[in-house]
Protein backbone atom coordinates (compact mmCIF):
# COMPACT_ATOMS: atom_id res chain seq x y z
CA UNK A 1 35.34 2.08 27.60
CA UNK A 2 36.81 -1.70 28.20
CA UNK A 3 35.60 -4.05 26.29
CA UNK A 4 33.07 -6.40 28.14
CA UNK A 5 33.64 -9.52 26.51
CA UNK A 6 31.12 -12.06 24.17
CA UNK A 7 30.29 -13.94 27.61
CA UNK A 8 28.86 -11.13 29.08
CA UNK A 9 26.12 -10.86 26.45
CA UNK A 10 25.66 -14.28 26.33
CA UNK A 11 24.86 -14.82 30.13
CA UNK A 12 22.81 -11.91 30.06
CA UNK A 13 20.49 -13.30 27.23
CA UNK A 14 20.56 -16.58 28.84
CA UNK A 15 19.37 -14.99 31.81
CA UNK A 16 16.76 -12.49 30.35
CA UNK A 17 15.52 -16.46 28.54
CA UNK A 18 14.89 -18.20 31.90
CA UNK A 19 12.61 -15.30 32.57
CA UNK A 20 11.33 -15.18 29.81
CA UNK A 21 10.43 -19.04 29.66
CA UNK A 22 9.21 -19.12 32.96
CA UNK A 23 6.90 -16.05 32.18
CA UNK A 24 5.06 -17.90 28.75
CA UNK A 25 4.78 -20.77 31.03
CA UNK A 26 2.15 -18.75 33.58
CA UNK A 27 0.43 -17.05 30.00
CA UNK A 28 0.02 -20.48 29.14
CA UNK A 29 -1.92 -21.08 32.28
CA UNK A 30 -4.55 -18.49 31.02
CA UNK A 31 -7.63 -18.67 29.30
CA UNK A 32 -7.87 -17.81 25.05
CA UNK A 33 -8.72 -14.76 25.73
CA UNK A 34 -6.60 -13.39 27.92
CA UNK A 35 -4.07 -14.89 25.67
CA UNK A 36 -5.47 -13.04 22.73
CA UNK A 37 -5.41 -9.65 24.98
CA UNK A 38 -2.37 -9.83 26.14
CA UNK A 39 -0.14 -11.35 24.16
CA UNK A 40 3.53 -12.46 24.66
CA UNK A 41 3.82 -8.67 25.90
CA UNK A 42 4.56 -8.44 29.71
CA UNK A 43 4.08 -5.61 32.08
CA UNK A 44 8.03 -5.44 33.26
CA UNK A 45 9.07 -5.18 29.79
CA UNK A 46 6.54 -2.26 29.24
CA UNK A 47 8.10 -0.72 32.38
CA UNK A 48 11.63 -1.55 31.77
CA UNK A 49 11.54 -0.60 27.94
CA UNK A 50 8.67 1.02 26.59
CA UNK A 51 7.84 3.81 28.77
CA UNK A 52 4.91 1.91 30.50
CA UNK A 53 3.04 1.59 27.34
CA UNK A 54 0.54 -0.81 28.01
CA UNK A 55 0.00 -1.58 24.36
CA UNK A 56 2.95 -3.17 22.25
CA UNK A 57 4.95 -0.59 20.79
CA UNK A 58 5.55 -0.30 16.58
CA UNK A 59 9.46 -0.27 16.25
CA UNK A 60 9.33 1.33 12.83
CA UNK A 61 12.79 1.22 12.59
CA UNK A 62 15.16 -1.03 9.85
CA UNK A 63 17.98 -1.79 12.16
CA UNK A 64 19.05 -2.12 16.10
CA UNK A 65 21.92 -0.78 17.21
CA UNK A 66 24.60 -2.63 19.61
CA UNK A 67 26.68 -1.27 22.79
CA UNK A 68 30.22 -2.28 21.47
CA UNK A 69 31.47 -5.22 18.95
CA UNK A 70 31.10 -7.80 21.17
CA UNK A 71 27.33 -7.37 21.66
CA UNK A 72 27.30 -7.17 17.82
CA UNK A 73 29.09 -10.26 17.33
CA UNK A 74 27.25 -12.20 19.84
CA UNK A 75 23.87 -11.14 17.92
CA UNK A 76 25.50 -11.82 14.52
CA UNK A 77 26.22 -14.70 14.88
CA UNK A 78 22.96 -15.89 16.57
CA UNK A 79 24.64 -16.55 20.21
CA UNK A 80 22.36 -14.14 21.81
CA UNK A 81 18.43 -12.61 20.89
CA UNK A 82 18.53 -9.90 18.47
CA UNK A 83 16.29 -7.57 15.76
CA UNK A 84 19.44 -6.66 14.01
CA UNK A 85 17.82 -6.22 10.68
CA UNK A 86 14.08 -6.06 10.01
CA UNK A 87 14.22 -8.01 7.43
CA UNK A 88 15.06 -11.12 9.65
CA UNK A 89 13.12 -9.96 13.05
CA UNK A 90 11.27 -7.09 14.25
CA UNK A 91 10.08 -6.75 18.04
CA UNK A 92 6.70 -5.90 17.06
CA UNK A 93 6.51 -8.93 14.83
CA UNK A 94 7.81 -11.08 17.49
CA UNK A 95 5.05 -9.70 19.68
CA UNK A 96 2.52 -10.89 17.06
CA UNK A 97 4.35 -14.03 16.56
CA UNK A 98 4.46 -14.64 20.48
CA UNK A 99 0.51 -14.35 20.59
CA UNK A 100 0.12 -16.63 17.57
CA UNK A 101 2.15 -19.35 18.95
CA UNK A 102 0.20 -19.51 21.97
CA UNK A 103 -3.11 -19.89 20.42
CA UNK A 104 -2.17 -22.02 17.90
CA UNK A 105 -0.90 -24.13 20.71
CA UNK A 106 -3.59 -23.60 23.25
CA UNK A 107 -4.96 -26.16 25.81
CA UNK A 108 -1.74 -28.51 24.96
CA UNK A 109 1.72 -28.94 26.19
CA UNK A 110 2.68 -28.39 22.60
CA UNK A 111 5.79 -26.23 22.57
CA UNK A 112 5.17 -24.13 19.58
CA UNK A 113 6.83 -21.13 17.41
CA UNK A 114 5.75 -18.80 14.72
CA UNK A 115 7.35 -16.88 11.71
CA UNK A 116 5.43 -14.26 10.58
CA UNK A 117 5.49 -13.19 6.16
CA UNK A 118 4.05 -10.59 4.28
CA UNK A 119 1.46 -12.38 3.26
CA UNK A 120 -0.45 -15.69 3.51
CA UNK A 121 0.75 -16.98 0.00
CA UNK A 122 4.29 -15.95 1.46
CA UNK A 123 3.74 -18.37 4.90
CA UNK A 124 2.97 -21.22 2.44
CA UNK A 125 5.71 -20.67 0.74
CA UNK A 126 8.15 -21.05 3.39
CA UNK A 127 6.01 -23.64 4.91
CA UNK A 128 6.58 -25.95 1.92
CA UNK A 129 9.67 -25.21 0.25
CA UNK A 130 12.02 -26.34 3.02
CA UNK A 131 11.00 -29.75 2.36
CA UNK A 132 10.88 -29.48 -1.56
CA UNK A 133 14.96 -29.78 -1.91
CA UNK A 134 16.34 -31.59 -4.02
CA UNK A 135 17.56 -35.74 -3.71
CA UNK A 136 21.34 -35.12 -5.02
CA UNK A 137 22.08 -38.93 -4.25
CA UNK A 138 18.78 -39.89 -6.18
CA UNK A 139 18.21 -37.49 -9.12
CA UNK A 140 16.18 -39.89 -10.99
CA UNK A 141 13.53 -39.91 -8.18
CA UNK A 142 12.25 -36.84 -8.66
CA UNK A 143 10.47 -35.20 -5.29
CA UNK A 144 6.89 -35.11 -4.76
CA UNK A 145 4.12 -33.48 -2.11
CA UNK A 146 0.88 -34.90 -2.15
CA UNK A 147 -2.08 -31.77 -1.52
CA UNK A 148 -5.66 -31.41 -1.46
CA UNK A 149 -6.97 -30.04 -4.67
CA UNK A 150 -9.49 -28.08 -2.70
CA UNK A 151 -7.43 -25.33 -1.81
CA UNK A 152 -7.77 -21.60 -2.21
CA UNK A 153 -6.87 -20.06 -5.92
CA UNK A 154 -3.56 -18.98 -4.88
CA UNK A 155 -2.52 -22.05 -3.38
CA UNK A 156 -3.22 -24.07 -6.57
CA UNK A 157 -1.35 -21.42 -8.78
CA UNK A 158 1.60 -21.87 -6.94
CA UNK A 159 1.55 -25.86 -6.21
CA UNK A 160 0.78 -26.51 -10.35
CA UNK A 161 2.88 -23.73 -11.55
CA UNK A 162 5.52 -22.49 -9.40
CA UNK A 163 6.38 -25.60 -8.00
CA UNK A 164 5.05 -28.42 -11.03
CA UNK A 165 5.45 -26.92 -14.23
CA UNK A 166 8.43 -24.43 -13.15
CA UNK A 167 10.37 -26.58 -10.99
CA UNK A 168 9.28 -30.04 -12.11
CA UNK A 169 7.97 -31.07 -8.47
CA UNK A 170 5.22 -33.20 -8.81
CA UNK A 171 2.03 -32.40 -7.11
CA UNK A 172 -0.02 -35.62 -6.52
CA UNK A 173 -3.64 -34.32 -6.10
CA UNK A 174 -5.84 -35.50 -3.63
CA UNK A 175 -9.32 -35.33 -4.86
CA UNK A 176 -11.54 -36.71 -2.50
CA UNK A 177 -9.76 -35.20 0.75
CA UNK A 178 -12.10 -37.31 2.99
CA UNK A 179 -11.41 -40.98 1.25
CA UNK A 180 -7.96 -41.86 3.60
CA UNK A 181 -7.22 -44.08 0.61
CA UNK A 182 -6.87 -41.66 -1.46
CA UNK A 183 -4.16 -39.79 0.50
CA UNK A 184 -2.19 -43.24 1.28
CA UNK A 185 -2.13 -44.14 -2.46
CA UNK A 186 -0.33 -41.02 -3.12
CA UNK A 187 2.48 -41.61 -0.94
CA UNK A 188 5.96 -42.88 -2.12
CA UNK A 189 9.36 -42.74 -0.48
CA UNK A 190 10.14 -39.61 -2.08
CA UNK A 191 7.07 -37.64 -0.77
CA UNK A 192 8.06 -34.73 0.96
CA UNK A 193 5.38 -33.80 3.30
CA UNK A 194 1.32 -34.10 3.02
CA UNK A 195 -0.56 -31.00 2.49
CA UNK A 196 -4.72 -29.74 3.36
CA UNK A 197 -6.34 -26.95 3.86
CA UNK A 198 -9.65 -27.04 5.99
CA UNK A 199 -12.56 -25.76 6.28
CA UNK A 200 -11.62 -25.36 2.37
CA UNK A 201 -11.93 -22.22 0.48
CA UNK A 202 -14.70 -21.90 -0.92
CA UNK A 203 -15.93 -25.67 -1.23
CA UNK A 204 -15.91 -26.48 2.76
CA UNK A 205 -14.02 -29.28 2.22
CA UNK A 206 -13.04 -31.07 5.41
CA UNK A 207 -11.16 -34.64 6.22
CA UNK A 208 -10.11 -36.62 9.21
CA UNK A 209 -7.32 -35.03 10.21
CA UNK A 210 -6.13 -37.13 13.15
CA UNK A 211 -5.87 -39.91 10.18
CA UNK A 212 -4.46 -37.92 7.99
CA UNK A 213 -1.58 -37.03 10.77
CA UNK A 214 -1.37 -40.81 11.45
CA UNK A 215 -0.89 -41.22 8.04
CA UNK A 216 1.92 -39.01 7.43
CA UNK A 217 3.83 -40.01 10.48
CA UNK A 218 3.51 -43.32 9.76
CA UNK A 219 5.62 -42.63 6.52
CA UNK A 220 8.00 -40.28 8.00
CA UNK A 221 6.65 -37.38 6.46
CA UNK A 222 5.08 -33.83 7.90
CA UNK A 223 1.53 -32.69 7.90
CA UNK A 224 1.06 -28.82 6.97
CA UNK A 225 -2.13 -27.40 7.88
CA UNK A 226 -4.02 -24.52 6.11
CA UNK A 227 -6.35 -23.57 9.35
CA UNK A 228 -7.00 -20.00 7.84
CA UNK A 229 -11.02 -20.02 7.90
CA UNK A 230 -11.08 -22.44 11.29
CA UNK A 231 -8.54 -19.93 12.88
CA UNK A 232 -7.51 -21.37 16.36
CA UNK A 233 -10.92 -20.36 17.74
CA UNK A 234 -12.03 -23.10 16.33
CA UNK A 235 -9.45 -25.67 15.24
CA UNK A 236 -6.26 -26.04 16.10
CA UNK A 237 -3.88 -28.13 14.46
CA UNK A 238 -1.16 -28.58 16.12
CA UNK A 239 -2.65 -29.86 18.95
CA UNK A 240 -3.95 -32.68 17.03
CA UNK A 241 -0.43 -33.48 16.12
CA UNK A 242 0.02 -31.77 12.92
CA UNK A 243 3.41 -30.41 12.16
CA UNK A 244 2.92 -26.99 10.60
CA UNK A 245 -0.26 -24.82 10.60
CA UNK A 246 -0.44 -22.17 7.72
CA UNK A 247 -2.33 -19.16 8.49
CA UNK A 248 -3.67 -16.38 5.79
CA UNK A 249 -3.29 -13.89 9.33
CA UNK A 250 -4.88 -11.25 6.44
CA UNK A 251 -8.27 -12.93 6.64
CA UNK A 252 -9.97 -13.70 9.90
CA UNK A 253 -7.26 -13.17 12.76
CA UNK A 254 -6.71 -9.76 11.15
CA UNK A 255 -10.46 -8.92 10.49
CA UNK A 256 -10.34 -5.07 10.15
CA UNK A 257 -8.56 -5.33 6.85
CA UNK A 258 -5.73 -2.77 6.82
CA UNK A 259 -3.19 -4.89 6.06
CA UNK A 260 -1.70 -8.25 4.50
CA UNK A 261 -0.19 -10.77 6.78
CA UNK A 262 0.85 -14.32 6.74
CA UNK A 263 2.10 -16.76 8.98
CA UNK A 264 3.67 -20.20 9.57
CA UNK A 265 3.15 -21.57 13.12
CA UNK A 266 5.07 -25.27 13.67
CA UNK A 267 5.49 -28.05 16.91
CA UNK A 268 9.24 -27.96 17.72
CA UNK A 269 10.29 -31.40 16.62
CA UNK A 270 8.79 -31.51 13.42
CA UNK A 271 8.66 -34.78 11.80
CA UNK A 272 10.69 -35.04 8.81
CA UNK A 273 12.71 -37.24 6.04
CA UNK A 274 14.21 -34.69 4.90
CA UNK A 275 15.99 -31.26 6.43
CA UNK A 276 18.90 -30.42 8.96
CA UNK A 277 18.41 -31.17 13.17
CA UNK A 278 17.94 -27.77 13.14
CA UNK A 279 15.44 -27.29 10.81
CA UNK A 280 13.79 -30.33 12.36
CA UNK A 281 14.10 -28.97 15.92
CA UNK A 282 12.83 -24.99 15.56
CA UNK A 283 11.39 -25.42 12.13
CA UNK A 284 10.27 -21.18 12.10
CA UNK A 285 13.40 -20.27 14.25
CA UNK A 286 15.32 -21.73 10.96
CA UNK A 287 12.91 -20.32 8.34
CA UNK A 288 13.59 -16.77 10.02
CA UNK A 289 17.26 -16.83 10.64
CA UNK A 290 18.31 -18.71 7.26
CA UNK A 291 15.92 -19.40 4.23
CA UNK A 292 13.46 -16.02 5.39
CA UNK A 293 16.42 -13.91 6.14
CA UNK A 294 17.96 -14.25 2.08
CA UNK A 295 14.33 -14.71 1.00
CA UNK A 296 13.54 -11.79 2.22
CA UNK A 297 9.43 -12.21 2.63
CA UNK A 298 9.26 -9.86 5.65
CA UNK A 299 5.95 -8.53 7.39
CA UNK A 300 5.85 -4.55 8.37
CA UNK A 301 5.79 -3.94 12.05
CA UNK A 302 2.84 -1.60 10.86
CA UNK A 303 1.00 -4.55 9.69
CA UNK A 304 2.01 -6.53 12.34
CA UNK A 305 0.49 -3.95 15.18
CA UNK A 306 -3.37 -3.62 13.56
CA UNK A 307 -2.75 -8.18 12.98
CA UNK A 308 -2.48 -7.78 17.15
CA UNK A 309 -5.02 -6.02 17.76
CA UNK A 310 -7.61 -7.40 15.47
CA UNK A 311 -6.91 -10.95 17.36
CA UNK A 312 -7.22 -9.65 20.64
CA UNK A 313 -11.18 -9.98 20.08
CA UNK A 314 -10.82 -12.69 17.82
CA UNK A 315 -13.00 -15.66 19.82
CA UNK A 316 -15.81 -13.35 20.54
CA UNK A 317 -15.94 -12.36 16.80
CA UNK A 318 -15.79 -15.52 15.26
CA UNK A 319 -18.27 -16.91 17.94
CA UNK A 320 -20.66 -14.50 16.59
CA UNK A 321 -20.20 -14.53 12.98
CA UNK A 322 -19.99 -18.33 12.69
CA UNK A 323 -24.11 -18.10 14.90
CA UNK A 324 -25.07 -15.11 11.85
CA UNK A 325 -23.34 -17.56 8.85
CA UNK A 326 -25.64 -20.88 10.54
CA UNK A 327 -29.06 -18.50 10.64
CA UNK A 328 -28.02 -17.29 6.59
CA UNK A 329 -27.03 -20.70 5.48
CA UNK A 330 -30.38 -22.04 6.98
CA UNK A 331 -32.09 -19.19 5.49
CA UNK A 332 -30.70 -19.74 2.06
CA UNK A 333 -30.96 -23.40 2.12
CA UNK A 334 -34.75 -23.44 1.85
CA UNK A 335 -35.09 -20.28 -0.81
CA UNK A 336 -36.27 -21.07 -3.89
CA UNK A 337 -33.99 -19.92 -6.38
CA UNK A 338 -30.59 -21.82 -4.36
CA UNK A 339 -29.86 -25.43 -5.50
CA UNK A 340 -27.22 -25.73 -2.92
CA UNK A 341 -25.93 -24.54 0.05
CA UNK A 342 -22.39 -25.08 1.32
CA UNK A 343 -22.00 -24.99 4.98
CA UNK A 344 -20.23 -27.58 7.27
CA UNK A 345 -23.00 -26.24 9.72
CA UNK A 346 -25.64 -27.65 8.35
CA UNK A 347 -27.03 -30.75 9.33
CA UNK A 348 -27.62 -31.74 5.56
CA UNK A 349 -24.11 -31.04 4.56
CA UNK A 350 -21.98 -34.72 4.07
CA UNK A 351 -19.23 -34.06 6.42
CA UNK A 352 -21.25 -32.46 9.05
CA UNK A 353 -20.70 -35.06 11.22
CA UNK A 354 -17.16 -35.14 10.70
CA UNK A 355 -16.45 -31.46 10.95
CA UNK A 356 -18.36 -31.22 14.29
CA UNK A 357 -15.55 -33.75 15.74
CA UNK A 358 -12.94 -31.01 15.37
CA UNK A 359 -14.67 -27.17 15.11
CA UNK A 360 -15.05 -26.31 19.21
CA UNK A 361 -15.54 -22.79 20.16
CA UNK A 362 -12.25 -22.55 22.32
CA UNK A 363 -13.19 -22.09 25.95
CA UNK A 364 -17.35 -22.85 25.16
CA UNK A 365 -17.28 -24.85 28.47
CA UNK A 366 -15.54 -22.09 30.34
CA UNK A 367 -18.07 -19.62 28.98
CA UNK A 368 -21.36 -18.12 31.08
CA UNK A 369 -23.28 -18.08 28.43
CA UNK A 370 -22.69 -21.64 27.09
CA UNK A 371 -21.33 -23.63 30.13
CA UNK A 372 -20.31 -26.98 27.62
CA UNK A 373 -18.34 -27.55 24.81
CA UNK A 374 -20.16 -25.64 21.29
CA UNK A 375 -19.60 -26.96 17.83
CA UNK A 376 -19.11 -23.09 15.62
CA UNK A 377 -18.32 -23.75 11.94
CA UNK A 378 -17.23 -20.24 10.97
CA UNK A 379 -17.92 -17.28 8.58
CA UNK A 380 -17.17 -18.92 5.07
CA UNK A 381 -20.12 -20.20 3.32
CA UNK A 382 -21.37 -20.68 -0.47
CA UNK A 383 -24.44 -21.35 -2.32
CA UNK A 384 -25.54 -22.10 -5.60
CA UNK A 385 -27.40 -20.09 -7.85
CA UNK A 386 -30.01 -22.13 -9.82
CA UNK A 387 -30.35 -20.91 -13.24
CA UNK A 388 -26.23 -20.88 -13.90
CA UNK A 389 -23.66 -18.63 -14.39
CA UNK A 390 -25.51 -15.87 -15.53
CA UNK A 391 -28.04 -16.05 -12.83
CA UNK A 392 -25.40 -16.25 -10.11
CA UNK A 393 -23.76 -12.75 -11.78
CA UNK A 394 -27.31 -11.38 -11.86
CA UNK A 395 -27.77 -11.65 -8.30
CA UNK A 396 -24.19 -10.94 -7.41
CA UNK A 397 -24.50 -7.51 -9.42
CA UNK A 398 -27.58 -6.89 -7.08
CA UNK A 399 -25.75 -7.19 -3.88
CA UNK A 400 -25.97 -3.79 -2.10
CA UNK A 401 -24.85 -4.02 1.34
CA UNK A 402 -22.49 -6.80 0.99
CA UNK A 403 -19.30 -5.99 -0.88
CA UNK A 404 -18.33 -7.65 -3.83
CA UNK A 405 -14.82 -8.61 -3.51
CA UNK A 406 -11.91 -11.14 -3.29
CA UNK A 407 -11.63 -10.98 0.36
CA UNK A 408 -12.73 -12.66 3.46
CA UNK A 409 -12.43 -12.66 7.28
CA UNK A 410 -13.72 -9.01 7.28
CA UNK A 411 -15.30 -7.66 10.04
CA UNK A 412 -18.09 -6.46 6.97
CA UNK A 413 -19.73 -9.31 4.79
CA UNK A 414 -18.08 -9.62 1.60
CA UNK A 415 -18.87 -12.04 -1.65
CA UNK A 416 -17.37 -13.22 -4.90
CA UNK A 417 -18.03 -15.70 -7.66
CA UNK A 418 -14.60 -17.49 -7.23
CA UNK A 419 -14.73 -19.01 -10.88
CA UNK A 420 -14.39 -15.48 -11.88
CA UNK A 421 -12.19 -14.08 -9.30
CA UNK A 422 -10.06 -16.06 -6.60
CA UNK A 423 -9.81 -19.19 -8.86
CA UNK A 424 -10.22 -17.89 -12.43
CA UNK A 425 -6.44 -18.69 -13.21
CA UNK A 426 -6.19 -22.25 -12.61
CA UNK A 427 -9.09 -22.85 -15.10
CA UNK A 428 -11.98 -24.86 -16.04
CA UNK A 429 -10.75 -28.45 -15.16
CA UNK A 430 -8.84 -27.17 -12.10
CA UNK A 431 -12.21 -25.30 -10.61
CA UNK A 432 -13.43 -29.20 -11.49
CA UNK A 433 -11.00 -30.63 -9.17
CA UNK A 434 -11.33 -28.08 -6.57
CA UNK A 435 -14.94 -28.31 -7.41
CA UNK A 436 -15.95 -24.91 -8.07
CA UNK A 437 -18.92 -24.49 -10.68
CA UNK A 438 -19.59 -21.01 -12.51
CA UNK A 439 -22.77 -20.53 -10.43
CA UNK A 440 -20.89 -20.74 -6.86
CA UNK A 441 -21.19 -17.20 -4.58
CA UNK A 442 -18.66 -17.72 -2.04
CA UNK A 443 -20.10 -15.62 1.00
CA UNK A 444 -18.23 -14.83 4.24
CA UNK A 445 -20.49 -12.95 6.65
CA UNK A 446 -19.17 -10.10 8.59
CA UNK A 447 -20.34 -8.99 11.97
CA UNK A 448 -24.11 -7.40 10.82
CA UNK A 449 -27.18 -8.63 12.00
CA UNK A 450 -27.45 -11.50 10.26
CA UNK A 451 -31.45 -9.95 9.61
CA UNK A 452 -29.79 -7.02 7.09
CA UNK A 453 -27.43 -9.65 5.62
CA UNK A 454 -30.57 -11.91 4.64
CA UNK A 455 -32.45 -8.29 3.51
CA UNK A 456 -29.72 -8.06 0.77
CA UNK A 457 -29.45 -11.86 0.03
CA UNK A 458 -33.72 -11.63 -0.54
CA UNK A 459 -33.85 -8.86 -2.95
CA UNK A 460 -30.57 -9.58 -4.95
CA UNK A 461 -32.28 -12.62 -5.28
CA UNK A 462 -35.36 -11.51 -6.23
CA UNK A 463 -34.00 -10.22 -10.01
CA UNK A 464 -34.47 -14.00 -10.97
CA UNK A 465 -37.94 -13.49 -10.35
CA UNK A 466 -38.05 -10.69 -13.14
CA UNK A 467 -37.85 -7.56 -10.89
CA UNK A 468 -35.69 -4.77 -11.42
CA UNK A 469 -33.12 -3.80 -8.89
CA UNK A 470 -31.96 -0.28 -8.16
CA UNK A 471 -28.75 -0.07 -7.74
CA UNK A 472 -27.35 2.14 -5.04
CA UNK A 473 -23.68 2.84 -6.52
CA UNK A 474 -22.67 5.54 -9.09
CA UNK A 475 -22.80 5.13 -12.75
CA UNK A 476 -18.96 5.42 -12.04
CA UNK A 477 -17.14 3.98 -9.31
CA UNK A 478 -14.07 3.98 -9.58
CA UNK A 479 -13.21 5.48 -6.59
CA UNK A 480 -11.77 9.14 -5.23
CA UNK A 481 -11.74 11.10 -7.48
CA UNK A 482 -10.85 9.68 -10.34
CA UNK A 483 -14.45 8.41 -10.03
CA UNK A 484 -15.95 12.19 -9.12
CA UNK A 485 -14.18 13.56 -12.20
CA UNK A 486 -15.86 10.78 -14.46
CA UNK A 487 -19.08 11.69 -13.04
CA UNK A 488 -18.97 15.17 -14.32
């Protein structure tokens, strides 16, 4: 067989791209949810390479193979699209990455792409650490990002270990996210990039983003986003002219819970001191074929199939759980034995006002059953218990229809006392900063009726008044059978 020549790929890729292009450009046309549906994932591909499936395929495979060297070369070297390794690309990944990018980039001409990771901690990881390189001409300046301190557990671990005490990077620590002044104070030449995460986890903390943008531009530096509660539903970043929008795909987007998955969705054209053109240009085009690919923080196409299909429903579901969180917050907000109720929902709360300038419903206007634009603040709420820390684990132990753990997003309602659990590591004064007191339940309410959720909320609650609760576990749980054997 004759050899057919690098060229031959090359035009053929360029030509499969037109098409390509011109085919996201008509997706982009639709509404969120027939983005969410369908995807990146077009019927002629289905007929020309998948057998007419009309759902994405999992390629649970490691490698591709090529037609001859020249086709290997071409891909090798990045002249033409390839999945020549899963460790760098995947085409179920890039089907979940396609669907992201749109979202994230809905209802704007923002030209947007996505890098998925095994994990959420993973996507802010290679979110942040392409801008955290060293200044070789300026080693005495040492190189700085200035963050929220209200950020989930895992976030804080790695900014004031991983990257402070281990690498000497300095994290500057925004306390008061919503004070502008803060932020601005924080900021020197060597700043690297400006860093939030809202609506916070657990606290609900929220700031003026568009400001906070301004801000960073202004300097030269990018804005990463942590949108993971919000979810574009709700909020989306990028449109607002952020740079980079983290997203913990694990928690809402992938409600159903079978699997961890993270992602980093970016503008092309990032803004940036710091970094190659390239880098600049296709910031998660150069995290995947560079950093990512000798990194190695790769997502399973497994994973990535149940991520697609959990966001396929994704507006609908958070549209309904963010109505059930408003009807529990307002519940809890008037019961006697809650001091405080965190909820950017409620009326009461101090950035109410503010939060209800950026948390739409996407497509409220376009919907029959709303006909306008709908404020929705989401499924993540917390309360606190009055009476403590022991009172808070007294009604947390009495919990028996929502799950005690360290999750959220789930399509069930699950709760944990973060000072215990999802922020126990970063201690007392750093639950201070992030604002996080012992008697704090972080809630996130699944899809219930919100009228079984309250049930459970009433008589957990009802142990402060003195009465005992029957628990409906085991004396052992455990779990399988390690559990059954125990019990015998």
């Amino acid at each position: 067989m004759g050899s057919k020549g690098i060229n031959h790929y090359i035009e053929a890729a360029q030509r499969s791209a037109i098409w390509h292009k011109d085919y996201l450009k008509e997706m982009k046309k639709c509404r969120f949810d027939t983005i969410a549906v369908h995807g990146i994932y077009s019927m002629q591909e289905a007929l020309d390479f998948n057998q007419g499936s009309i759902i994405e395929p999992v390629y649970m495979a490691t490698s591709q193979s090529y037609r001859d060297s020249d086709e290997m070369e071409a891909a090798l070297s990045y002249q033409i699209p390839t999945w020549c390794y899963s460790r760098i690309a995947n085409p179920t990944i890039y089907y979940l990455e396609g669907v992201l990018a749109m979202l994230e980039s809905y209802g704007s001409d923002v030209d947007a792409s996505c890098i998925a990771t095994s994990s959420g901690m993973a996507a802010i990881q290679t979110a942040v650490d392409q801008f955290l390189l060293p200044d070789h001409e300026n080693p005495s300046k040492p190189v700085n990002f200035v963050a929220s301190t209200q950020v989930y557990g895992g976030t804080f671990q790695q900014f004031a270990v991983r990257k402070h005490q281990e690498r000497g990077i300095e994290w500057r620590k925004v306390i008061n996210s919503d004070d502008l002044k803060e932020w601005e104070s924080l900021i020197d030449d060597n700043t690297r990039f400006l860093y939030g995460e809202m609506p916070s986890n657990p606290g609900q903390a929220f700031f003026d983003l568009k400001k906070v943008i301004e801000l960073g531009h202004k300097h030269g530096i990018p804005v990463i986003v942590d949108s993971t509660v919000a979810t574009p539903a709700l909020m989306r970043p990028l449109c607002l002219g952020a740079d980079i929008v983290v997203q913990s795909v694990t928690k809402t987007l992938a409600t159903s819970g079978f699997g961890i998955v993270g992602a980093v969705i970016a503008r092309k054209n990032i803004v940036s001191k710091v970094g190659s053109p390239e880098m600049k240009a296709d910031f998660c085009m150069y995290a995947k074929t560079l950093p990512n690919r000798d990194n190695g923080p790769n997502l399973s196409p497994m994973n990535a199939i149940m991520a697609i299909n959990d966001i396929r429903t994704l507006r609908s579901r958070v549209d309904m759980q963010s109505r059930s969180t408003m009807t529990i917050a307002k519940y809890l907000s008037s019961h006697k034995h809650i001091e405080q109720v965190d909820y950017l929902g409620l009326e009461s709360h101090p950035l109410h006002q503010l939060a209800s300038e950026y948390l739409w419903l996407a497509d409220s206007e376009h919907d029959e059953q709303y006909g306008k634009k709908v404020n929705r603040y989401g499924h993540l709420m917390s309360f606190h218990v009055k009476g403590g820390a022991q009172a808070a684990r007294d009604v947390f132990d009495g919990l028996q229809r929502i799950w005690r753990a360290t999750d959220l997003g789930r399509i069930k309602s699950v709760a944990t006392i973060p000072s215990i659990s999802t922020h126990s590591q970063q201690g007392e004064e750093g639950r201070k900063l992030a604002g996080i007191p012992a008697n704090l339940i972080r809630l996130c309410v699944g899809a219930e009726h919100p009228d079984d959720i309250i049930a459970d909320l009433e008589q957990a609650l009802s142990v402060l008044d003195g009465k005992t609760i029957k628990s409906s576990a085991p004396e052992y749980s455990a779990g399988g059978a390690s559990s059954a054997t125990l019990r015998r």
